[in-house]
C-alpha atoms as a PDB file:
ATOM      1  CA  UNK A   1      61.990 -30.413-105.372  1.00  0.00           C
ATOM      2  CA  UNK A   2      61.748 -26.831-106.050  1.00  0.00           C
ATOM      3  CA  UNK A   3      59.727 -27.916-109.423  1.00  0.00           C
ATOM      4  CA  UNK A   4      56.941 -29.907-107.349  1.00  0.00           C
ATOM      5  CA  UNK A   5      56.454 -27.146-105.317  1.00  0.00           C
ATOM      6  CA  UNK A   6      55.659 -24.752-107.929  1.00  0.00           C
ATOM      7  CA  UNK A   7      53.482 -27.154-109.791  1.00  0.00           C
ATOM      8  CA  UNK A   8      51.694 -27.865-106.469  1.00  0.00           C
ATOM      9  CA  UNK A   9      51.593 -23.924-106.204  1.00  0.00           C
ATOM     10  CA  UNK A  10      49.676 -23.598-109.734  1.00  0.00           C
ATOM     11  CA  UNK A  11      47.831 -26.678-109.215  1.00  0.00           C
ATOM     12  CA  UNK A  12      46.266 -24.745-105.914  1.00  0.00           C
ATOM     13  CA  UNK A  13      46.131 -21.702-107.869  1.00  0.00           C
ATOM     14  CA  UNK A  14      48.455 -19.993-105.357  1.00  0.00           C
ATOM     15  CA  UNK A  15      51.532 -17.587-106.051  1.00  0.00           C
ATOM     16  CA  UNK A  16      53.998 -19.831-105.865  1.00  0.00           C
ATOM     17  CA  UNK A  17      56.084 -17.219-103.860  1.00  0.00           C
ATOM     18  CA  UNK A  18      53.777 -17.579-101.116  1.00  0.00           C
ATOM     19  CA  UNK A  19      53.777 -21.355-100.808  1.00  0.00           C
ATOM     20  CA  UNK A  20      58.288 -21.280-101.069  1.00  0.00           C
ATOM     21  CA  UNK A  21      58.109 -18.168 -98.052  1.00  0.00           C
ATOM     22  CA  UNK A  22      55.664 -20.492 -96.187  1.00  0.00           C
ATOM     23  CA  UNK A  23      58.119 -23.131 -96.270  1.00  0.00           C
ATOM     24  CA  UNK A  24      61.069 -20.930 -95.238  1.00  0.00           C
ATOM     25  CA  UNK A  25      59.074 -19.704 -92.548  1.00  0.00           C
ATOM     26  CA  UNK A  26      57.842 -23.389 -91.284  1.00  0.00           C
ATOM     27  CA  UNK A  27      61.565 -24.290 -91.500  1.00  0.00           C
ATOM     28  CA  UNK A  28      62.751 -21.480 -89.435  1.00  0.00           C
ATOM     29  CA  UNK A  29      60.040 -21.945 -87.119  1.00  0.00           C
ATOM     30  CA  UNK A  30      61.454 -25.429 -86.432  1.00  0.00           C
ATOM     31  CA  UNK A  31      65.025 -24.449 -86.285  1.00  0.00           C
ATOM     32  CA  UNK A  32      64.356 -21.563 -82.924  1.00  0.00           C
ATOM     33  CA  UNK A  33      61.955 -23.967 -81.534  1.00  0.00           C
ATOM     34  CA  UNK A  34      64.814 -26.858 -81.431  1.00  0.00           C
ATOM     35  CA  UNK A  35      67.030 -24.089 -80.598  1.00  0.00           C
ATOM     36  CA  UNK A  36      65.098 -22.441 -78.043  1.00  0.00           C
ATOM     37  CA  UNK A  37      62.482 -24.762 -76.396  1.00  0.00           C
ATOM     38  CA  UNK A  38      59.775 -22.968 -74.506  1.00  0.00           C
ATOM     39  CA  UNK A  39      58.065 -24.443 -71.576  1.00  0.00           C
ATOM     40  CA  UNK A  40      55.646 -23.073 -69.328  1.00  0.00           C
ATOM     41  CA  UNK A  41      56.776 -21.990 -65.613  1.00  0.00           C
ATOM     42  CA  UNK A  42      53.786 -21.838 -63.768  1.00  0.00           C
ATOM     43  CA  UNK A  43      49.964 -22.538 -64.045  1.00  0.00           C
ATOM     44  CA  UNK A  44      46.635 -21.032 -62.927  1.00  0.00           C
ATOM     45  CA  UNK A  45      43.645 -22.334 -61.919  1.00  0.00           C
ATOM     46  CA  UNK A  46      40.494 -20.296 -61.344  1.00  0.00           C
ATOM     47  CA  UNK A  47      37.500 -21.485 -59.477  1.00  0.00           C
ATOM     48  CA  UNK A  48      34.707 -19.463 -57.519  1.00  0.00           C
ATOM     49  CA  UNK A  49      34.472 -19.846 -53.465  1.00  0.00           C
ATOM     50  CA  UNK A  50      31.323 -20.387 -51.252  1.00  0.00           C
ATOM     51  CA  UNK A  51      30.550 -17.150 -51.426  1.00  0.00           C
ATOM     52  CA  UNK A  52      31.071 -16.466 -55.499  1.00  0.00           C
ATOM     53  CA  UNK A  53      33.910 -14.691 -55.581  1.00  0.00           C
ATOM     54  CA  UNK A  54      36.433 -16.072 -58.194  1.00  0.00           C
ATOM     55  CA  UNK A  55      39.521 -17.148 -56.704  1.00  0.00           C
ATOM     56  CA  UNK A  56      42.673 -17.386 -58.780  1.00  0.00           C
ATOM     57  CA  UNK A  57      45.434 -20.286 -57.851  1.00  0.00           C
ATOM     58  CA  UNK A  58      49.400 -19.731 -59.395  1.00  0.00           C
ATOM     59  CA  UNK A  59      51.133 -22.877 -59.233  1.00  0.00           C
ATOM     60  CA  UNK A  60      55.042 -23.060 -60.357  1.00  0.00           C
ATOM     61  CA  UNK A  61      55.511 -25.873 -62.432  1.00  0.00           C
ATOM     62  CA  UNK A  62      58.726 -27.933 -61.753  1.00  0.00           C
ATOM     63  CA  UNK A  63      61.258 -28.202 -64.049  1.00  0.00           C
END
């Protein structure tokens, strides 16, 4: 597998040093996100009042 990479590497005319770190990186990426999933807590909504003035709503989110 290693192989295909670096040909695909060359074929792009990349480093192929780049393209294998990308891949590490994409891989641990996945790994914390599975580990740690984020989700957002609350939520804001802006909107503007009769009188033009901008009005900012915070909403919590339930879990």
């Amino acid at each position: 597998m290693l192989k295909g990479i670096i040909d695909f590497a060359y074929f792009l005319g990349v480093d192929p040093f780049w393209m294998i770190l990308d891949l590490i990186l994409l891989l641990l990426l996945m790994i914390v996100k599975c580990i740690c999933p984020w989700q957002p807590k609350w939520k804001s909504k802006t909107t503007i009042d009769k009188n033009g003035n901008t009005v900012t709503k915070y909403y919590h989110l339930d879990e």
